[in-house]
PDB file of N, CA and C in Angstrom:
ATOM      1  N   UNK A   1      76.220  68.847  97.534  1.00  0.00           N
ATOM      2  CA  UNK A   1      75.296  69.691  96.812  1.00  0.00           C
ATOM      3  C   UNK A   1      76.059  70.883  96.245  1.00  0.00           C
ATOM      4  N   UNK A   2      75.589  71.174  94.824  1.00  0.00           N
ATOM      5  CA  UNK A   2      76.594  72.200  94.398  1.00  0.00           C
ATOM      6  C   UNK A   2      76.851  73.742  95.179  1.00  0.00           C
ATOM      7  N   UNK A   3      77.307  74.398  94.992  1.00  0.00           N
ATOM      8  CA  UNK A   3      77.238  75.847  95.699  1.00  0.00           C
ATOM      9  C   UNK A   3      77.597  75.760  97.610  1.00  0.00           C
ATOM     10  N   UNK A   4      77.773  74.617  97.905  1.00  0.00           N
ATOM     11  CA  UNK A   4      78.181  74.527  99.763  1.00  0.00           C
ATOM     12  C   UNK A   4      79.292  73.984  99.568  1.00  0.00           C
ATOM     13  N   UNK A   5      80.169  75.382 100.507  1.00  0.00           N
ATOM     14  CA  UNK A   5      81.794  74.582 100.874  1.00  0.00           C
ATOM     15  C   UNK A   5      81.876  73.396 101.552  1.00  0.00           C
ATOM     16  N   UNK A   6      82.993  72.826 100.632  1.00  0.00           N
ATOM     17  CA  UNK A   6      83.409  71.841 100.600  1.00  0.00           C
ATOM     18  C   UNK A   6      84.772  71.891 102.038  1.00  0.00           C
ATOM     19  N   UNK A   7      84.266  71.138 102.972  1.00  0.00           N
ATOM     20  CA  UNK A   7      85.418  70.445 104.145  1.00  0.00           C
ATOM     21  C   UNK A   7      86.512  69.492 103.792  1.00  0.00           C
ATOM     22  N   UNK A   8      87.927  70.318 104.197  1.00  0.00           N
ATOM     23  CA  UNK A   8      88.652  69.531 103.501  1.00  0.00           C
ATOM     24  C   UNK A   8      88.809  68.644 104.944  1.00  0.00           C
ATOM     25  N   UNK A   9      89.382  67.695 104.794  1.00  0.00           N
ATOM     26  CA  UNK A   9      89.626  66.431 106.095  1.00  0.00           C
ATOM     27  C   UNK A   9      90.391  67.298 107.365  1.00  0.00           C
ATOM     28  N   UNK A  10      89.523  67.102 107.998  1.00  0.00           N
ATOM     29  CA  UNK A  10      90.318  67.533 109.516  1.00  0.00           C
ATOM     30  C   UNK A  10      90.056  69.462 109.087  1.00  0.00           C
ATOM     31  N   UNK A  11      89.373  69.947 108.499  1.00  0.00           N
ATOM     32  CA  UNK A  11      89.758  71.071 108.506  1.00  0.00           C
ATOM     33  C   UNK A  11      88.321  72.005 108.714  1.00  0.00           C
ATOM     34  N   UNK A  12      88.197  72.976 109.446  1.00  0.00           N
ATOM     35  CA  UNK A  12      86.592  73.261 109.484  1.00  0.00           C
ATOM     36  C   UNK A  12      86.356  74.200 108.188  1.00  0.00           C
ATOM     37  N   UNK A  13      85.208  74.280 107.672  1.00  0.00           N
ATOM     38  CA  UNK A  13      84.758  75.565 106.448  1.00  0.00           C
ATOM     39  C   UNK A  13      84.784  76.560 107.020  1.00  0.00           C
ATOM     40  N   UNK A  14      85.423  77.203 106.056  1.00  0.00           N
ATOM     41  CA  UNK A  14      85.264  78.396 106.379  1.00  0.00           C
ATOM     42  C   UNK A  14      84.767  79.110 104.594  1.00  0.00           C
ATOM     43  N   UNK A  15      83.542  79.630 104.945  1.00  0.00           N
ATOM     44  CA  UNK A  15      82.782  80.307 104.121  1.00  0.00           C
ATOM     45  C   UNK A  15      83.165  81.599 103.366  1.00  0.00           C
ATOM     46  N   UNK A  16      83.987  82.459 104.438  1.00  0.00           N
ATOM     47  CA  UNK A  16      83.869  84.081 103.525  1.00  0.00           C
ATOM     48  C   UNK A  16      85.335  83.986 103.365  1.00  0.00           C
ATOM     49  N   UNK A  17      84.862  84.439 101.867  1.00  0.00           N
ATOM     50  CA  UNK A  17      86.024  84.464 101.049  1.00  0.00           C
ATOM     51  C   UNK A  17      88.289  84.564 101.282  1.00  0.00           C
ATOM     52  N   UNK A  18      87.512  86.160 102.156  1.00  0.00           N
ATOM     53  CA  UNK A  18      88.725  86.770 102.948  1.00  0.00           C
ATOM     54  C   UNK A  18      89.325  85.838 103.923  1.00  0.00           C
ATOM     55  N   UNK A  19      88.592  85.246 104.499  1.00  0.00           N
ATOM     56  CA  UNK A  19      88.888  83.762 105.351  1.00  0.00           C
ATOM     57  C   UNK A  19      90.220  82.894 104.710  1.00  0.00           C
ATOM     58  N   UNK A  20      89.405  82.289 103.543  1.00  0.00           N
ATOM     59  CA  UNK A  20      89.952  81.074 102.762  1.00  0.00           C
ATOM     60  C   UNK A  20      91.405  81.817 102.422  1.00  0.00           C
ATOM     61  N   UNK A  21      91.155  83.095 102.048  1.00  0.00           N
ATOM     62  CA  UNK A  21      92.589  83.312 100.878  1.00  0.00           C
ATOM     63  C   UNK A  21      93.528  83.728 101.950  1.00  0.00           C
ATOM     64  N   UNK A  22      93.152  84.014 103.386  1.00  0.00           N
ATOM     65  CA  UNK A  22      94.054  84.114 104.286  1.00  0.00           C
ATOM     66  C   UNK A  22      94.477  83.190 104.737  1.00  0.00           C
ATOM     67  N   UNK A  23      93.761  82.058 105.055  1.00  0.00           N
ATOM     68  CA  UNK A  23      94.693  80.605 105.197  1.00  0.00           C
ATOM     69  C   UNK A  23      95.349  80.653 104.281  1.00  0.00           C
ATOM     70  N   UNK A  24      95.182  80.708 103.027  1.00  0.00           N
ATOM     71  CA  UNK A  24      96.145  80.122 102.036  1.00  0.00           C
ATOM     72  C   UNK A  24      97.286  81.093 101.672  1.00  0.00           C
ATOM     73  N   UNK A  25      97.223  81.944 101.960  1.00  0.00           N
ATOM     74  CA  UNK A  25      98.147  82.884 102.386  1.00  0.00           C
ATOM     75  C   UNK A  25      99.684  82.570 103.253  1.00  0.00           C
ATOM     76  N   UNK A  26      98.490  81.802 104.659  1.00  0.00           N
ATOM     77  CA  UNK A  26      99.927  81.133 105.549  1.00  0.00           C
ATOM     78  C   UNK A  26     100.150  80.196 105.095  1.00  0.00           C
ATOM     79  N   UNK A  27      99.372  78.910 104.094  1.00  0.00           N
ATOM     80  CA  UNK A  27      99.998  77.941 103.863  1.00  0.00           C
ATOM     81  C   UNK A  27     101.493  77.818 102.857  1.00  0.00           C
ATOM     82  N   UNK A  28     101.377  79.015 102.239  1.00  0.00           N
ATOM     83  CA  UNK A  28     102.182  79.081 101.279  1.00  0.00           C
ATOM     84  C   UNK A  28     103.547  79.883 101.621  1.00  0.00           C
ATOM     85  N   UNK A  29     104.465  79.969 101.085  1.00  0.00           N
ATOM     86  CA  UNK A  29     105.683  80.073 101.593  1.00  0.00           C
ATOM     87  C   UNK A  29     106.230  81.520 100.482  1.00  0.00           C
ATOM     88  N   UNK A  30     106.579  82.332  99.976  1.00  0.00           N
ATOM     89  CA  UNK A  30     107.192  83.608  98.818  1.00  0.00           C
ATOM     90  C   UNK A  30     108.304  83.094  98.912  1.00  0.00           C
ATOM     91  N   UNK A  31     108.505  82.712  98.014  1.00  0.00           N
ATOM     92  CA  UNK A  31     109.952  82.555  97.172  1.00  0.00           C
ATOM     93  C   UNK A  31     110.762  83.606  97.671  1.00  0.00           C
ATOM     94  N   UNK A  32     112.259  83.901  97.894  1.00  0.00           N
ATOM     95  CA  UNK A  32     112.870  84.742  98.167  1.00  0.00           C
ATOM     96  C   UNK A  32     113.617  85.087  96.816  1.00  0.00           C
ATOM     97  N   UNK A  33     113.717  86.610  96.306  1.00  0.00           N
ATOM     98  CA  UNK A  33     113.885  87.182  95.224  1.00  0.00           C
ATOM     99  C   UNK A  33     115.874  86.283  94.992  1.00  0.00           C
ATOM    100  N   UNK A  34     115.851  85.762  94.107  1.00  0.00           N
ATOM    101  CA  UNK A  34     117.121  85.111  93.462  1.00  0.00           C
ATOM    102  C   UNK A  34     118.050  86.395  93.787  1.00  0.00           C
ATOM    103  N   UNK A  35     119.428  85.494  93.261  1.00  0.00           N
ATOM    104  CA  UNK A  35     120.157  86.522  93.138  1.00  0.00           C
ATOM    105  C   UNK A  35     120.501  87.381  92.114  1.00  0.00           C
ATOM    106  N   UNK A  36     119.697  88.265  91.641  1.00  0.00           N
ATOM    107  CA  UNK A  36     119.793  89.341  90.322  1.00  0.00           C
ATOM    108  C   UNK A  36     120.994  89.943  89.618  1.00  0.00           C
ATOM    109  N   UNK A  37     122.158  90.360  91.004  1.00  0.00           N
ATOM    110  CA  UNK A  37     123.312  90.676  90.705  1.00  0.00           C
ATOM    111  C   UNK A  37     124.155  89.688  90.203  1.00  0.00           C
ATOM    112  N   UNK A  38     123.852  88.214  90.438  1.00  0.00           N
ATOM    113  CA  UNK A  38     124.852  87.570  90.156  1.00  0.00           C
ATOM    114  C   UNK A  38     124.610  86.494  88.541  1.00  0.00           C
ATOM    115  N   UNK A  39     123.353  87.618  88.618  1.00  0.00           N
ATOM    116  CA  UNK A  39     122.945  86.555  86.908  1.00  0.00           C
ATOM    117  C   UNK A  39     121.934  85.757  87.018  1.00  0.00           C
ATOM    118  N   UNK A  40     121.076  85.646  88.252  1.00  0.00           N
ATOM    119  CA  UNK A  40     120.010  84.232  88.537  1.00  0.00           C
ATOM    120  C   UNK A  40     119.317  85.580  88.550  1.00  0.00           C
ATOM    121  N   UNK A  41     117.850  85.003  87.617  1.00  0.00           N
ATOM    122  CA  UNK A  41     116.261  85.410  87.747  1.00  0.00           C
ATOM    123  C   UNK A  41     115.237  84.447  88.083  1.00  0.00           C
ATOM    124  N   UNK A  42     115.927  82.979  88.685  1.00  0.00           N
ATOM    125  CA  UNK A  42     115.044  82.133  89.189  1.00  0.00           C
ATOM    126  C   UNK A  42     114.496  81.655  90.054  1.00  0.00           C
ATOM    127  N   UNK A  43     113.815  81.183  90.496  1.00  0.00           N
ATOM    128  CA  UNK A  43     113.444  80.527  91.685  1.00  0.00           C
ATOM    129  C   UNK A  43     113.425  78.984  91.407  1.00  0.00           C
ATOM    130  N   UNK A  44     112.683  78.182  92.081  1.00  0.00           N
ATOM    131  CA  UNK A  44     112.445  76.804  92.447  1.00  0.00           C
ATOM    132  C   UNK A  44     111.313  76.413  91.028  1.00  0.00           C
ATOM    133  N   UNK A  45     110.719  77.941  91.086  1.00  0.00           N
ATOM    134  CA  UNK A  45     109.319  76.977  90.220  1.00  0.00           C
ATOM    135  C   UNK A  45     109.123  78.039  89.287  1.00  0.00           C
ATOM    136  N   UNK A  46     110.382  78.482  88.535  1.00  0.00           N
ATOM    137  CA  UNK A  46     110.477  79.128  87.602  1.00  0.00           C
ATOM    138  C   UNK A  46     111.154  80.945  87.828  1.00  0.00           C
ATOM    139  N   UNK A  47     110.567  81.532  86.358  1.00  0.00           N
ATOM    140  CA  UNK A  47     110.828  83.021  86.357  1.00  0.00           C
ATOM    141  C   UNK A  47     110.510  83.536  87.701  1.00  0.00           C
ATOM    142  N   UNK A  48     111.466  84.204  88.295  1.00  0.00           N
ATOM    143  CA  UNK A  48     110.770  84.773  89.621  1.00  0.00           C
ATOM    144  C   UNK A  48     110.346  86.601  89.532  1.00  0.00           C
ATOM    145  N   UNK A  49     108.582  86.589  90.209  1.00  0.00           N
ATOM    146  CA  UNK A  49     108.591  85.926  91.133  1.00  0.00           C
ATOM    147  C   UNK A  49     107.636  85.707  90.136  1.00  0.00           C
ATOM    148  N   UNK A  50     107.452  84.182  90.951  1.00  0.00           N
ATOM    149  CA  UNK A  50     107.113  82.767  90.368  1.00  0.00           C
ATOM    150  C   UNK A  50     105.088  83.139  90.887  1.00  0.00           C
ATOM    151  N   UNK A  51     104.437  81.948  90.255  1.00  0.00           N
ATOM    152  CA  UNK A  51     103.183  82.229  90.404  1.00  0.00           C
ATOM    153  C   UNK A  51     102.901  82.000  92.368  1.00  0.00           C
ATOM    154  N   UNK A  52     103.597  81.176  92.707  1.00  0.00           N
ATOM    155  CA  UNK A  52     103.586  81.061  94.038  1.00  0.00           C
ATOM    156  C   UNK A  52     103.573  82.507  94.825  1.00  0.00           C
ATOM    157  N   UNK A  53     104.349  82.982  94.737  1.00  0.00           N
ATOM    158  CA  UNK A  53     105.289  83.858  95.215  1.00  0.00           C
ATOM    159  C   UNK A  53     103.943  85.410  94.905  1.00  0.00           C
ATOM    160  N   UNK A  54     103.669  85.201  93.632  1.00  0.00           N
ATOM    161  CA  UNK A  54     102.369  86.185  93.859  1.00  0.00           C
ATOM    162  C   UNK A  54     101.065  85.547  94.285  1.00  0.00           C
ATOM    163  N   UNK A  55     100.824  84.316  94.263  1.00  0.00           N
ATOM    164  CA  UNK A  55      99.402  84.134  95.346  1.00  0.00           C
ATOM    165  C   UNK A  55     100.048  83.998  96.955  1.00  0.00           C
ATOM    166  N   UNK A  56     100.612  84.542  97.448  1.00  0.00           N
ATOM    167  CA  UNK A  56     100.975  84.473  98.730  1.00  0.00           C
ATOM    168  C   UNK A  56     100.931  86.028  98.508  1.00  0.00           C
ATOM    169  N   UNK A  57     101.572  87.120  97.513  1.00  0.00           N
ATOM    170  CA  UNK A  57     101.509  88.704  97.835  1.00  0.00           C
ATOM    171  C   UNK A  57      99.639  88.976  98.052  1.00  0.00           C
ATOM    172  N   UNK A  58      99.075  87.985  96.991  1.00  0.00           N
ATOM    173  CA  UNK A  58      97.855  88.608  96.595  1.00  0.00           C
ATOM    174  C   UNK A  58      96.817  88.226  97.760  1.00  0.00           C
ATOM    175  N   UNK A  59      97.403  87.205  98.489  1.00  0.00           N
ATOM    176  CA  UNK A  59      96.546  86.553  99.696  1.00  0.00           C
ATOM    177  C   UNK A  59      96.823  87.852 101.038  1.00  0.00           C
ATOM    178  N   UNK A  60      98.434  87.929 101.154  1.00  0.00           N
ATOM    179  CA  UNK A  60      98.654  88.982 102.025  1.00  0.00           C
ATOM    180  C   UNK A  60      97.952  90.857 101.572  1.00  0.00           C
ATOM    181  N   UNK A  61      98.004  90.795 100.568  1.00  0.00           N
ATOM    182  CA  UNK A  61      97.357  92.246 100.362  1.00  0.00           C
ATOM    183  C   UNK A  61      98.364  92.645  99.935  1.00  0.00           C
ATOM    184  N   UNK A  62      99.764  92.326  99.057  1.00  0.00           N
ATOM    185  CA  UNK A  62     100.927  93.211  99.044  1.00  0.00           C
ATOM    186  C   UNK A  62     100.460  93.404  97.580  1.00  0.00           C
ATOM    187  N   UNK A  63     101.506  94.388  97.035  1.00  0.00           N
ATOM    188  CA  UNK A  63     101.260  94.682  95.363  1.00  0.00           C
ATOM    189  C   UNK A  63     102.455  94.419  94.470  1.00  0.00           C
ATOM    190  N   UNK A  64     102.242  93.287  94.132  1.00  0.00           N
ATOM    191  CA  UNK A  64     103.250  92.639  93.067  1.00  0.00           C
ATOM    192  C   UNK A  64     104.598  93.747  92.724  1.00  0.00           C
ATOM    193  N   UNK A  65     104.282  94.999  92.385  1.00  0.00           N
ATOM    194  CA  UNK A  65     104.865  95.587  91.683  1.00  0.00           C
ATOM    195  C   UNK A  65     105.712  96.006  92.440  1.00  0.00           C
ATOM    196  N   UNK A  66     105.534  96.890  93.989  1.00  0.00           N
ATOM    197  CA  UNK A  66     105.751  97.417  95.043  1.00  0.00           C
ATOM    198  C   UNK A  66     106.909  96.173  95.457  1.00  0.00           C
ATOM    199  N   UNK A  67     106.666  94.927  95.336  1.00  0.00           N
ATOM    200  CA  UNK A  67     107.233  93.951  95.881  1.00  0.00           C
ATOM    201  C   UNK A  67     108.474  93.658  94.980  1.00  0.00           C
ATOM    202  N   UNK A  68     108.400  93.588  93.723  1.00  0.00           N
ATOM    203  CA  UNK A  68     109.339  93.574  92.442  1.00  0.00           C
ATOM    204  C   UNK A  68     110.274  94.789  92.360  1.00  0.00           C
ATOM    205  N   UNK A  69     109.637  96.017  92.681  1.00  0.00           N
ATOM    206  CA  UNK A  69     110.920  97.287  92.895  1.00  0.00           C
ATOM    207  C   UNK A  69     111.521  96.965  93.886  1.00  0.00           C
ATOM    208  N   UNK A  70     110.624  96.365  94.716  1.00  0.00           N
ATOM    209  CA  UNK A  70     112.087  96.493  96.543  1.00  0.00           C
ATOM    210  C   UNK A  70     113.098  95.528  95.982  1.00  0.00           C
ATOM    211  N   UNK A  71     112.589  94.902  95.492  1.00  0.00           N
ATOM    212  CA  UNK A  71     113.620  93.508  95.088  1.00  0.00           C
ATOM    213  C   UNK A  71     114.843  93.831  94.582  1.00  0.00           C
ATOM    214  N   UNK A  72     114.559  94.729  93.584  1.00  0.00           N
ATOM    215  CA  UNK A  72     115.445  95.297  92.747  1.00  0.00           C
ATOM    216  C   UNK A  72     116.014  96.278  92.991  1.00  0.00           C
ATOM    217  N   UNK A  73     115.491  97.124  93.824  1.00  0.00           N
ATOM    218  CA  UNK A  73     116.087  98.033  94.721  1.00  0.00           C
ATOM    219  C   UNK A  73     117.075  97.593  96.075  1.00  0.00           C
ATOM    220  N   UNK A  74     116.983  96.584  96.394  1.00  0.00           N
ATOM    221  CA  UNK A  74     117.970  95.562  97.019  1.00  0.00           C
ATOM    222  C   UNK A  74     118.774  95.007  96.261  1.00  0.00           C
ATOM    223  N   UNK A  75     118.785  94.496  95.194  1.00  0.00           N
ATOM    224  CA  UNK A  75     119.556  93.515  94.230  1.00  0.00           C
ATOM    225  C   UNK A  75     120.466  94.918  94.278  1.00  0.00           C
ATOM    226  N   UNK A  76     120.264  96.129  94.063  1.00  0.00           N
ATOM    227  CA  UNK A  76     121.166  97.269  92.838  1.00  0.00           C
ATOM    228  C   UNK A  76     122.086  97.468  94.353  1.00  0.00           C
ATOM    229  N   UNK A  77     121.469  97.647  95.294  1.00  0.00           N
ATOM    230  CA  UNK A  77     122.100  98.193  96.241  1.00  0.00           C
ATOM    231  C   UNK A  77     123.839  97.023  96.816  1.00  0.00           C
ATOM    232  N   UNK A  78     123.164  96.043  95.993  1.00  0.00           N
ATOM    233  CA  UNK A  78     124.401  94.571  96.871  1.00  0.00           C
ATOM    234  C   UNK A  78     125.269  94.786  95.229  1.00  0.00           C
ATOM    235  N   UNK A  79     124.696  95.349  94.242  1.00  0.00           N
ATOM    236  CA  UNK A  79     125.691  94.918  93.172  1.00  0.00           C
ATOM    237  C   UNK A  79     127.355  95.621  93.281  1.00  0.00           C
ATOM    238  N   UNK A  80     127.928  94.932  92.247  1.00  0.00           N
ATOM    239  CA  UNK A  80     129.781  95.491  92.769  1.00  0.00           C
ATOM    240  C   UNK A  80     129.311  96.626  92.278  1.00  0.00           C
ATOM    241  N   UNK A  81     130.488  97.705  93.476  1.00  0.00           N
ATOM    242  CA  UNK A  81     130.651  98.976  92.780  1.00  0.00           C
ATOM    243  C   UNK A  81     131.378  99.521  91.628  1.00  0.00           C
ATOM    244  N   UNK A  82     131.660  98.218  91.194  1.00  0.00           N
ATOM    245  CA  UNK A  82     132.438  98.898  89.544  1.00  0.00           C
ATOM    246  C   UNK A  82     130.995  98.559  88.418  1.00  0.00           C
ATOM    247  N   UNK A  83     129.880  97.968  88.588  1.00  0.00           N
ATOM    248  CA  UNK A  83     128.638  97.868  87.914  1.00  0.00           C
ATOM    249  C   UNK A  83     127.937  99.483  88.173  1.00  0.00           C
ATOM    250  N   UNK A  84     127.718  99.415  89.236  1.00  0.00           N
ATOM    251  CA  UNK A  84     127.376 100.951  90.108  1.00  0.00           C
ATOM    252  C   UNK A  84     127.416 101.936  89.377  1.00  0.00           C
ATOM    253  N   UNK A  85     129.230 102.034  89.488  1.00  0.00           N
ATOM    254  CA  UNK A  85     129.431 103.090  88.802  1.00  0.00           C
ATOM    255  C   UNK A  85     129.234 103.127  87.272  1.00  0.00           C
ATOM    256  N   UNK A  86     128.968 102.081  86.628  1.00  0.00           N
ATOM    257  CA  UNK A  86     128.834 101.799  85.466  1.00  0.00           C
ATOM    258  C   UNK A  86     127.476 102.283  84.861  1.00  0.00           C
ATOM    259  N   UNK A  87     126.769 102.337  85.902  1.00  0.00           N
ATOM    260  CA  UNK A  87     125.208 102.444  85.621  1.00  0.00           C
ATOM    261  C   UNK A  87     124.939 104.191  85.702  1.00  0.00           C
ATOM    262  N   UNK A  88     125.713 104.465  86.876  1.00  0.00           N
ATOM    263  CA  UNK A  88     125.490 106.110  86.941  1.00  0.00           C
ATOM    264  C   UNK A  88     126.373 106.838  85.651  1.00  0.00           C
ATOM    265  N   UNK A  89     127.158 106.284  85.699  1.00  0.00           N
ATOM    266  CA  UNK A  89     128.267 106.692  84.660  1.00  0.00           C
ATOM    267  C   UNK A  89     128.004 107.303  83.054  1.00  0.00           C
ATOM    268  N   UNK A  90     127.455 105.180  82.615  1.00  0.00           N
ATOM    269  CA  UNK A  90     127.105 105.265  80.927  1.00  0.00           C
ATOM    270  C   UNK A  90     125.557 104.793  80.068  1.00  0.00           C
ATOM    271  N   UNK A  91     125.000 104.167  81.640  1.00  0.00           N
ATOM    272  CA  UNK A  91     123.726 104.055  81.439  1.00  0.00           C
ATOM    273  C   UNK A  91     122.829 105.026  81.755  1.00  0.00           C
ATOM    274  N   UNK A  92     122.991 105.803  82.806  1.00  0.00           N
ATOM    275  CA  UNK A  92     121.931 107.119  83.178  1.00  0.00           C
ATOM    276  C   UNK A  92     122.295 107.984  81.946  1.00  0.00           C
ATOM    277  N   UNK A  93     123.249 108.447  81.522  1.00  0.00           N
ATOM    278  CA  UNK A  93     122.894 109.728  80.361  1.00  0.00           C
ATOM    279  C   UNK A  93     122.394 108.915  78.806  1.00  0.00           C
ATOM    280  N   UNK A  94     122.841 107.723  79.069  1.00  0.00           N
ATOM    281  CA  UNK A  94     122.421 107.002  77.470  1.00  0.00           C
ATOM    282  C   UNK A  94     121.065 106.960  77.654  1.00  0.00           C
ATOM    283  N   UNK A  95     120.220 106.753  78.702  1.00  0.00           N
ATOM    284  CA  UNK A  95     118.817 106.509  79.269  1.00  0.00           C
ATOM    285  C   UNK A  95     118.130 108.038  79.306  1.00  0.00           C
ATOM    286  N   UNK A  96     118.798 108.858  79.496  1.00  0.00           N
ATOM    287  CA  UNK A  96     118.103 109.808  79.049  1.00  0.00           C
ATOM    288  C   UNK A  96     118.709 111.042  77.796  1.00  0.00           C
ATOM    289  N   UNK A  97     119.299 110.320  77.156  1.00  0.00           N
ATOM    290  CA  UNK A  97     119.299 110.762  75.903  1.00  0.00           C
ATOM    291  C   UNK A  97     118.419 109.970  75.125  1.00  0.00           C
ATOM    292  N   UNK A  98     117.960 108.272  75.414  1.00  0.00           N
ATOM    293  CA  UNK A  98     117.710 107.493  74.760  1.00  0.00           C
ATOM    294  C   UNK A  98     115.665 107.990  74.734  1.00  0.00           C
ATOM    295  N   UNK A  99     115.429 108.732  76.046  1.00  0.00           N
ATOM    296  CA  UNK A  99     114.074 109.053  76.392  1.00  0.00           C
ATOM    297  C   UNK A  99     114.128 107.971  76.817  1.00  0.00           C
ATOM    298  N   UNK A 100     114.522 106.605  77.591  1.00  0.00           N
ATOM    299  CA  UNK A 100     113.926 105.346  78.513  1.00  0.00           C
ATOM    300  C   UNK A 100     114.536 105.365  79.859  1.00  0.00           C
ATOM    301  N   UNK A 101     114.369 104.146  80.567  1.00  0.00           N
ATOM    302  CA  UNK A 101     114.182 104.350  82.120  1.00  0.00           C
ATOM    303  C   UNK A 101     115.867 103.728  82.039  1.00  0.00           C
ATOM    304  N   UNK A 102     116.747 104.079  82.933  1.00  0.00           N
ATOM    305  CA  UNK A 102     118.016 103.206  83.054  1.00  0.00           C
ATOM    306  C   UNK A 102     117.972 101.657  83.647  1.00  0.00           C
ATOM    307  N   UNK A 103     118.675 101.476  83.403  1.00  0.00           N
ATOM    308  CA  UNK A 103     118.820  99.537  83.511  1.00  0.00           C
ATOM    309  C   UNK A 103     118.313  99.092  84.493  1.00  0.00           C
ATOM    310  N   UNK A 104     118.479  99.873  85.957  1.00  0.00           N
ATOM    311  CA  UNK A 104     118.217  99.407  87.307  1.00  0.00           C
ATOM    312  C   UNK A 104     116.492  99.753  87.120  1.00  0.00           C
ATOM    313  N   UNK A 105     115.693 100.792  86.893  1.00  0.00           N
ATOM    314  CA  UNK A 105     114.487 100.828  86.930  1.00  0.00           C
ATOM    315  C   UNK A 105     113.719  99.912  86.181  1.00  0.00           C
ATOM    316  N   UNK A 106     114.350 100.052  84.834  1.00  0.00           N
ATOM    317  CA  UNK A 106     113.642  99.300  83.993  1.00  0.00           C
ATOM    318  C   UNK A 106     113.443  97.894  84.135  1.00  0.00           C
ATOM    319  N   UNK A 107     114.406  97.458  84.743  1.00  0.00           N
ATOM    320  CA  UNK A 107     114.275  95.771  85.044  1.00  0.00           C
ATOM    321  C   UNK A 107     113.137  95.640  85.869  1.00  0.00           C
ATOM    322  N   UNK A 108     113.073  96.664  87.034  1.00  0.00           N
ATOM    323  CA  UNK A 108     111.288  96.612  87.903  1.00  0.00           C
ATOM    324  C   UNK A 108     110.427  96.740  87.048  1.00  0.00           C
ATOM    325  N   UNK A 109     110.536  97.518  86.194  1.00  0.00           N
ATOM    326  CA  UNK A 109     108.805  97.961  85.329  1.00  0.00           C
ATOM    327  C   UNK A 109     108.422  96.409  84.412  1.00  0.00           C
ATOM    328  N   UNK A 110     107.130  95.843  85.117  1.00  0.00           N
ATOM    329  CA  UNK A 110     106.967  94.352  84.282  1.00  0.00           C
ATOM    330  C   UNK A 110     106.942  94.627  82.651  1.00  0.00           C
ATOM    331  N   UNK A 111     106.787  93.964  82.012  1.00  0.00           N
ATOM    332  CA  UNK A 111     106.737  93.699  80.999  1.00  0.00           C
ATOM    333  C   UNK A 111     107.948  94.802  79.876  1.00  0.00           C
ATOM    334  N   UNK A 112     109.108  94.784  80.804  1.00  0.00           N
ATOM    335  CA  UNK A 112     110.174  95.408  79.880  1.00  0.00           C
ATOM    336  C   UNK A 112     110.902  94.501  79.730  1.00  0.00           C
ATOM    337  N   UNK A 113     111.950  94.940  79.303  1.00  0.00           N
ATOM    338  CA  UNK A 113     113.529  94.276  78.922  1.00  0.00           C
ATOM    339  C   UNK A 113     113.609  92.826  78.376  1.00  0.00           C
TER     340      UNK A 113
END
């Protein structure tokens, strides 16, 4: 009958909402952020992070974005220190002479670069 959850095999209903998206939460696995420093932005099932990778943040309660700076805030921290210095060096004053965010931020802020 339309409008009554549907039992999947072997599995009991569960009705309220917060329920369901928390199972599916554990069923699913987050992609672990590629390696950024070394030139990979991918994962298994594409651009990361991949659609997986945010219905597992959005099931846990995390915030995409929050999750995309740490990333990148880890990636900057493992990169060589001759990039490093490259970034404090000729990208921070070009970035703010330019009025934009330097290379390492800007790659977190979605819909840049």
């Amino acid at each position: 009958m339309a409008g009554e959850p549907v039992r999947a095999r072997g599995q009991p209903v569960t009705a309220v909402p917060g329920d369901r998206l928390a199972r599916i939460g554990d069923l699913l696995r987050a992609c672990p952020p590629p390696d950024i420093a070394g030139g990979f932005d991918q994962c298994p099932h594409g651009t990361w992070p991949c659609v997986i990778t945010q219905a597992v943040w959005l099931a846990q309660g995390r915030d995409r974005d929050q999750e995309v700076a740490a990333a990148g805030q880890a990636a900057a921290r493992q990169a060589e220190p001759g990039q490093a210095g490259w970034d404090a060096t000729e990208d921070l004053p070009a970035a703010e002479r330019d009025g934009r965010l330097p290379c390492w931020e800007a790659d977190a802020e979605p819909g840049t670069g």
